[in-house]
N, C-alpha and C. Protein backbone atom coordinates (compact mmCIF):
# COMPACT_ATOMS: atom_id res chain seq x y z
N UNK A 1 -0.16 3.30 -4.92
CA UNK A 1 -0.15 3.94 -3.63
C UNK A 1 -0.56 5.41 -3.82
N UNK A 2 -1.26 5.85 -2.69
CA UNK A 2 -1.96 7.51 -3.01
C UNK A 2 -0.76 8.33 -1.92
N UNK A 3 -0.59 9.83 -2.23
CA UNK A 3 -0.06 10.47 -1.46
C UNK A 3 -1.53 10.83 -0.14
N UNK A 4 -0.99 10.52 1.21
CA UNK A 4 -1.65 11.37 1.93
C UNK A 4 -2.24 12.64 2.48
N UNK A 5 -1.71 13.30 1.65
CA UNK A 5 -1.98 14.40 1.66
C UNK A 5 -2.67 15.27 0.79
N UNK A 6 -2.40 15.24 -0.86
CA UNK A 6 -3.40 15.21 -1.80
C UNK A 6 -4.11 14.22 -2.33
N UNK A 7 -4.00 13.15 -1.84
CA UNK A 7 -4.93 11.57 -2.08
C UNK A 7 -4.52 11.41 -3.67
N UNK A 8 -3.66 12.02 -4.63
CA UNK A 8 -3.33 11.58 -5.98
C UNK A 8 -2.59 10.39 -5.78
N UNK A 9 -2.35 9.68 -6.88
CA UNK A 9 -1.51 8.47 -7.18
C UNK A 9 -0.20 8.74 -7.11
N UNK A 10 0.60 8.20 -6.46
CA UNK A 10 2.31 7.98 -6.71
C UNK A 10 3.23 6.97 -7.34
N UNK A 11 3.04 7.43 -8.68
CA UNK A 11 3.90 7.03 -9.43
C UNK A 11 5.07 5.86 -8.91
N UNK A 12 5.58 4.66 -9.31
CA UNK A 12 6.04 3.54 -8.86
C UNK A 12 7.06 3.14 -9.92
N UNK A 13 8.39 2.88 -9.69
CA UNK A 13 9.70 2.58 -10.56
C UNK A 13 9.41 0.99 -10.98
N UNK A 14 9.86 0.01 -11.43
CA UNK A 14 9.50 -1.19 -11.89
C UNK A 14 9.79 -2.08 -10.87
N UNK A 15 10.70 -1.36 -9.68
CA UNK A 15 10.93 -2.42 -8.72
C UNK A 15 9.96 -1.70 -7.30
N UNK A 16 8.89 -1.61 -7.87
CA UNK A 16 7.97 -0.82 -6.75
C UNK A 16 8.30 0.29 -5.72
N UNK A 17 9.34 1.03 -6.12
CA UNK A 17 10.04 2.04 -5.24
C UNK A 17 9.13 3.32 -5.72
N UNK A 18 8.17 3.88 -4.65
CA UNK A 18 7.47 4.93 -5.32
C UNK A 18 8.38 5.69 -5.36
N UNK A 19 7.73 6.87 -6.04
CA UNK A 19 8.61 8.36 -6.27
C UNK A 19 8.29 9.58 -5.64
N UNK A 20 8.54 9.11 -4.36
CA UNK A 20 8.41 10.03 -3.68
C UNK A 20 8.80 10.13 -1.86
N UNK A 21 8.29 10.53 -0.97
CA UNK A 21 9.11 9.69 0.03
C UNK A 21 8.18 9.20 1.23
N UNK A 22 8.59 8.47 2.24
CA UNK A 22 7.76 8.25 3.57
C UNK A 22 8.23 9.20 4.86
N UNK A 23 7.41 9.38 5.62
CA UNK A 23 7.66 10.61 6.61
C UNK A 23 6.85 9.71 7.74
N UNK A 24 7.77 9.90 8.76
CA UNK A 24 7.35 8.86 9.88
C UNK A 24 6.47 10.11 11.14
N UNK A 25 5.53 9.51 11.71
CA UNK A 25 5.13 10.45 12.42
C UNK A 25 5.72 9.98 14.12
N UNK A 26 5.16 10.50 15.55
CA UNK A 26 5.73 10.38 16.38
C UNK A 26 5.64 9.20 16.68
N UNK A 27 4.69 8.69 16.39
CA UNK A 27 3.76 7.25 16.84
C UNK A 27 4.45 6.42 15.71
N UNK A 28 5.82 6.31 15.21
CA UNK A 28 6.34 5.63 14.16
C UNK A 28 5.31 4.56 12.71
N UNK A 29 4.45 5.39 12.49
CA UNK A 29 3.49 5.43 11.22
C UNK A 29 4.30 5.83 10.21
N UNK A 30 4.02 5.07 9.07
CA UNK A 30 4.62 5.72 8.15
C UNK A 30 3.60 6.33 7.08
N UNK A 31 3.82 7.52 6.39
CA UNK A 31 3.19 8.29 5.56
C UNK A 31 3.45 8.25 4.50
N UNK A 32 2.90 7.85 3.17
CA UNK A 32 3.69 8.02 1.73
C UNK A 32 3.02 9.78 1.61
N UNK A 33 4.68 10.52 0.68
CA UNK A 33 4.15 11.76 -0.02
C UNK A 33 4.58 11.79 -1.41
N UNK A 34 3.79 12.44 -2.24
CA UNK A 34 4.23 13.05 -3.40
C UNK A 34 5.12 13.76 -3.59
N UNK A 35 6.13 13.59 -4.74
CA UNK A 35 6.85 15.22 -4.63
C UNK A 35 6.47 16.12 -4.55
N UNK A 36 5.38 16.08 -5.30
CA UNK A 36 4.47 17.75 -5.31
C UNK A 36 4.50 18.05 -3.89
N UNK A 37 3.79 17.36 -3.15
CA UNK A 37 3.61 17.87 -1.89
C UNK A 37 4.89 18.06 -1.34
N UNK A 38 5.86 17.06 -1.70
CA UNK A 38 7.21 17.67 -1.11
C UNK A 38 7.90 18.85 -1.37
N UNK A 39 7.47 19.23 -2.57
CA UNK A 39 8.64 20.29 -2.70
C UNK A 39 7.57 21.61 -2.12
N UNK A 40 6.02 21.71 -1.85
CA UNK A 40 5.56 22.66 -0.73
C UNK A 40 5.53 22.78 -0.19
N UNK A 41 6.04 21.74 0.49
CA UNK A 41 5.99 21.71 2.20
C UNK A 41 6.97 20.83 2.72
N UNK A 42 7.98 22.03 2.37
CA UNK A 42 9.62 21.51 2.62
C UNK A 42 10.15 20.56 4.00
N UNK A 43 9.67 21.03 4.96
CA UNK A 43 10.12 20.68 6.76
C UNK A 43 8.97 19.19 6.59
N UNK A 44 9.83 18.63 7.62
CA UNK A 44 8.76 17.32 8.46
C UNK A 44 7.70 17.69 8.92
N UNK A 45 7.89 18.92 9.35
CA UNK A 45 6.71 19.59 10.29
C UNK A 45 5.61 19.91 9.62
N UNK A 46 6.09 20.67 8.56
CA UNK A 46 4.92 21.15 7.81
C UNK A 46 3.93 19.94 6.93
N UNK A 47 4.78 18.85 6.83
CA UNK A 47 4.21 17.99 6.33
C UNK A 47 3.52 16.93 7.15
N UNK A 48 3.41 16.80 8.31
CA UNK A 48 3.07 16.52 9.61
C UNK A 48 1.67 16.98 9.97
N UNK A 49 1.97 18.63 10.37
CA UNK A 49 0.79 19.63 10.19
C UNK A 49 -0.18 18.62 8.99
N UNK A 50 0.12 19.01 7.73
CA UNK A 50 -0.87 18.76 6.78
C UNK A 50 -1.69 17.06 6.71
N UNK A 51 -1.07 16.26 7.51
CA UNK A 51 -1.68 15.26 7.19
C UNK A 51 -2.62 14.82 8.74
N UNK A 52 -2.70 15.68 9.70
CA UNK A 52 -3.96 15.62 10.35
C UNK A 52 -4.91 16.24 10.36
C-alpha cells in the first residue's frame, strides 16, 4: 500500500496491519498515511489539506 500523500510504500506487520494510519475524509473515503507524513502534519486538517 502507498501513502497518499508522498506516494512511498507503507510498510505492513505480518498480519497486514500497515504502519501507519487511515484518515477518513468528509465523503467517508478512507486515506492510508505514512508516519512520516504523520508526524508533519499533525491535525486531520492539515492532512486533508495535503491530499487534494
Amino acid at each position: 500500500m502507498k501513502c497518499e500523500i508522498c506516494k512511498k510504500k507503507i510498510e505492513e506487520t505480518f498480519l497486514k496491519k500497515i504502519l501507519g494510519t487511515y484518515v477518513k475524509d468528509a465523503k467517508g473515503k478512507k486515506h492510508s498515511v505514512c508516519p512520516e507524513c504523520q508526524k508533519k502534519l499533525t491535525t486531520k486538517e492539515e492532512l486533508l489539506k495535503q491530499l487534494k
